[in-house]
N, C-alpha and C. Protein backbone atom coordinates (compact mmCIF):
# COMPACT_ATOMS: atom_id res chain seq x y z
N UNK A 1 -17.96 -0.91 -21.22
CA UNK A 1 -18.20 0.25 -22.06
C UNK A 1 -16.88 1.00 -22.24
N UNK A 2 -16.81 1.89 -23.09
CA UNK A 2 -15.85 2.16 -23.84
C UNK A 2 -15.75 3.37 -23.06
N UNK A 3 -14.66 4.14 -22.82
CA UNK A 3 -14.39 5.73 -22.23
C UNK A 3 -14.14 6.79 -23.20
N UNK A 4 -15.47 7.77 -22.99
CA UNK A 4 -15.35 8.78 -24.16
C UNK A 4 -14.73 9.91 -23.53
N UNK A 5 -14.38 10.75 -24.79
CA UNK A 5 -13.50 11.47 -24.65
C UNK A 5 -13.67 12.91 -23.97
N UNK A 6 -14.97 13.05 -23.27
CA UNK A 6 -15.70 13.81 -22.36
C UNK A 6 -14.96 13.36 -21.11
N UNK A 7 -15.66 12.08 -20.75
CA UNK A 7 -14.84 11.23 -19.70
C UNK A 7 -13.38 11.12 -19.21
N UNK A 8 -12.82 11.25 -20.34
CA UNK A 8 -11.43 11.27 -20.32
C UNK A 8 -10.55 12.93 -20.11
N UNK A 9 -11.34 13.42 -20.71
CA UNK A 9 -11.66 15.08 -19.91
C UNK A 9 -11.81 15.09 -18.56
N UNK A 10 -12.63 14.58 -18.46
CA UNK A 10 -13.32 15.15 -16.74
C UNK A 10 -11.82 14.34 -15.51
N UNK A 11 -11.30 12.62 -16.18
CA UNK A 11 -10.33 12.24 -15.22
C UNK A 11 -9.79 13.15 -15.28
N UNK A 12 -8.58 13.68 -16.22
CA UNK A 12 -7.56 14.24 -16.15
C UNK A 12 -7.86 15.90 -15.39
N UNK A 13 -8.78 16.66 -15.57
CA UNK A 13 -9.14 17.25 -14.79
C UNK A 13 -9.05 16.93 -13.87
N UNK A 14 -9.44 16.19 -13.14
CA UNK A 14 -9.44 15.52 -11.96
C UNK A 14 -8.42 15.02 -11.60
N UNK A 15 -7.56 14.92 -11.95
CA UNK A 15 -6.42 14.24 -11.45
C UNK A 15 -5.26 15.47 -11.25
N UNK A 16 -5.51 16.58 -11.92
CA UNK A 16 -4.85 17.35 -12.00
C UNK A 16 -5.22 18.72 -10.86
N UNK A 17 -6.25 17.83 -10.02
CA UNK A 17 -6.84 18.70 -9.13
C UNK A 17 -6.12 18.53 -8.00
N UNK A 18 -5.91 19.62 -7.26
CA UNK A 18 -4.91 19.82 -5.83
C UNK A 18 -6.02 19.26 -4.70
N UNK A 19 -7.12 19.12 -5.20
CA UNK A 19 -7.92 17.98 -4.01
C UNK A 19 -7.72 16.67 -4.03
N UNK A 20 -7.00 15.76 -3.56
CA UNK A 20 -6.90 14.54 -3.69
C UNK A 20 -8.17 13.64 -3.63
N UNK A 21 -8.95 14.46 -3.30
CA UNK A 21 -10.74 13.68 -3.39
C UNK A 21 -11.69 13.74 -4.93
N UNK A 22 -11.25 14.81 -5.58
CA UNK A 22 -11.55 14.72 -6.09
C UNK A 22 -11.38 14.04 -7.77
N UNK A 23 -9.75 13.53 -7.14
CA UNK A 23 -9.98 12.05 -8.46
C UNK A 23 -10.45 11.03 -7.94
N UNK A 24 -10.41 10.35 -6.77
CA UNK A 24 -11.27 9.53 -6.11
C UNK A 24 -12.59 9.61 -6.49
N UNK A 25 -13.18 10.63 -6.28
CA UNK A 25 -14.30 10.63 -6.73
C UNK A 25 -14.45 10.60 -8.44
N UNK A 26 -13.49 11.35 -9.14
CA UNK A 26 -13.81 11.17 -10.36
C UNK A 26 -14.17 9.47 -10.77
N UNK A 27 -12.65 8.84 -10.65
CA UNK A 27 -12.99 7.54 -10.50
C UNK A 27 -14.10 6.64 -9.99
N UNK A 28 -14.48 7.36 -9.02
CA UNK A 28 -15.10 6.39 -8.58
C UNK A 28 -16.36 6.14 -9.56
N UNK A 29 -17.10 7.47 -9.84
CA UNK A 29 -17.93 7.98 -10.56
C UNK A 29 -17.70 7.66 -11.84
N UNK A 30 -17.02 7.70 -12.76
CA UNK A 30 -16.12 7.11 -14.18
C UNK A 30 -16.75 5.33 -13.86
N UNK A 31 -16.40 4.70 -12.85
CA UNK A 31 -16.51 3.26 -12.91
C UNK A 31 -18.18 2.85 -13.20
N UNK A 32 -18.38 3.73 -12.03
CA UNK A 32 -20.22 3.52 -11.95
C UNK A 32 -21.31 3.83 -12.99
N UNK A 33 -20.41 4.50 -13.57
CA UNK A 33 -21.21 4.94 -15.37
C UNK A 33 -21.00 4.16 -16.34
N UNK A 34 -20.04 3.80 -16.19
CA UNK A 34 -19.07 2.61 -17.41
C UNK A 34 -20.49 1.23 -16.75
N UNK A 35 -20.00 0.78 -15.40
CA UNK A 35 -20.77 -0.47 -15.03
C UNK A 35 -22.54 -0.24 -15.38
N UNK A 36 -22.91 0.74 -15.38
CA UNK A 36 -24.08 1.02 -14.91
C UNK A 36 -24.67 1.05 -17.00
N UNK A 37 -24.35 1.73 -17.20
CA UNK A 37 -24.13 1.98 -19.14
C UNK A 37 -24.21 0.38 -19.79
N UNK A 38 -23.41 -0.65 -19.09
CA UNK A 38 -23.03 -1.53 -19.70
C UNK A 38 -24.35 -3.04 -19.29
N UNK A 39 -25.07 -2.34 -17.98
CA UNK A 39 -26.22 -2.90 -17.69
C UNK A 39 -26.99 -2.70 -18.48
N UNK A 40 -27.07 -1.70 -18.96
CA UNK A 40 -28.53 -1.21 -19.72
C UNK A 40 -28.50 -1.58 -20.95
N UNK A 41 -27.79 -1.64 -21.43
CA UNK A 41 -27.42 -2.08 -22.86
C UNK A 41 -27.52 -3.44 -22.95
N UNK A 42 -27.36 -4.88 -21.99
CA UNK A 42 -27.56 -5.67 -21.77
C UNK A 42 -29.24 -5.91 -21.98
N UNK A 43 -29.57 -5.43 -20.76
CA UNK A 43 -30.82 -5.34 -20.71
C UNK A 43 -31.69 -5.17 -22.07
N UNK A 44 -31.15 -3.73 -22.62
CA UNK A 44 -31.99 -3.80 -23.90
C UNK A 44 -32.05 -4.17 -24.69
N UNK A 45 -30.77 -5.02 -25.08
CA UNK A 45 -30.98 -6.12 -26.28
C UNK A 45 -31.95 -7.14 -25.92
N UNK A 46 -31.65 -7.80 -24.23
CA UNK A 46 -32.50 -9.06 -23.66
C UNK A 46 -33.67 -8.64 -24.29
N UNK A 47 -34.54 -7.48 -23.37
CA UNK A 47 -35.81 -7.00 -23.79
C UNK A 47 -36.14 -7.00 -25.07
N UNK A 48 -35.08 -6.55 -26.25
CA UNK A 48 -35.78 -6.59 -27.69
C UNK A 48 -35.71 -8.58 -27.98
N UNK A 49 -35.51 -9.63 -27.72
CA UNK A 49 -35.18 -10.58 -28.05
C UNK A 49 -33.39 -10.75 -28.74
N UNK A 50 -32.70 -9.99 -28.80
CA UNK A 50 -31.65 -9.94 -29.00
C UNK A 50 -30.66 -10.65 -28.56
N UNK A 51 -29.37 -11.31 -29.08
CA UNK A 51 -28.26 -12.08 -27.98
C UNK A 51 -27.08 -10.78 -28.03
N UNK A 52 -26.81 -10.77 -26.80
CA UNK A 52 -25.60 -9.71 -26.84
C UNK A 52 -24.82 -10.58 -26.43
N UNK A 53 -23.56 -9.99 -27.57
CA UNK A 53 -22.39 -10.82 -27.36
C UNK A 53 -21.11 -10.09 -26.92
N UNK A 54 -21.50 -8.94 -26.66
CA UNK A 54 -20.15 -7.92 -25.53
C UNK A 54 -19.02 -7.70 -26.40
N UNK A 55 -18.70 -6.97 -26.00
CA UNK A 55 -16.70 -6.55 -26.67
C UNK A 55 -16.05 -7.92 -27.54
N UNK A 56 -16.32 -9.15 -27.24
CA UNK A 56 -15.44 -9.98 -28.02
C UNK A 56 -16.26 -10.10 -29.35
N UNK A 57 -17.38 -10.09 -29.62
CA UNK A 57 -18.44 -10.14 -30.24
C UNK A 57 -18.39 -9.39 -31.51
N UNK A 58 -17.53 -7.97 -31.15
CA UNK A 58 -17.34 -6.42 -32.20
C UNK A 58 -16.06 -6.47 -33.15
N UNK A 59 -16.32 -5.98 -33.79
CA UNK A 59 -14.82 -6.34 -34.70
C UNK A 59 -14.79 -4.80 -34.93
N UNK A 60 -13.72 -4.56 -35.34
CA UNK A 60 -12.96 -2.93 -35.80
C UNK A 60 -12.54 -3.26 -36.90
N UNK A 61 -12.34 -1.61 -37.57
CA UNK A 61 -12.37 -1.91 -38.65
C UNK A 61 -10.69 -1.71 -38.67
């Protein structure tokens, strides 16, 4: 999954934080949404009869 620009908010926040835990955690948290996002979306094509064909699959314009 793709990193929106909320997300990309919240790292740099986070990184710019004088807690060193709390980009760890940003990250860590950033990964588990991305992985977790990218299940479901799987899933719901399977469930509609759909073939998902992932990132190589998409073309830009």
């Amino acid at each position: 999954m793709e990193v929106t620009v909320a997300e990309v908010r919240r790292l740099l926040a986070a990184d710019l934080s004088p807690d060193p835990r709390a980009r760890t955690h940003a990250l860590s948290w950033s990964r588990w949404r991305r992985q977790r996002q990218a299940v479901a979306r799987r899933c719901h094509y399977r469930r509609r009869g759909h073939s998902f064909e992932g990132r190589a699959g998409r073309s830009r314009p």
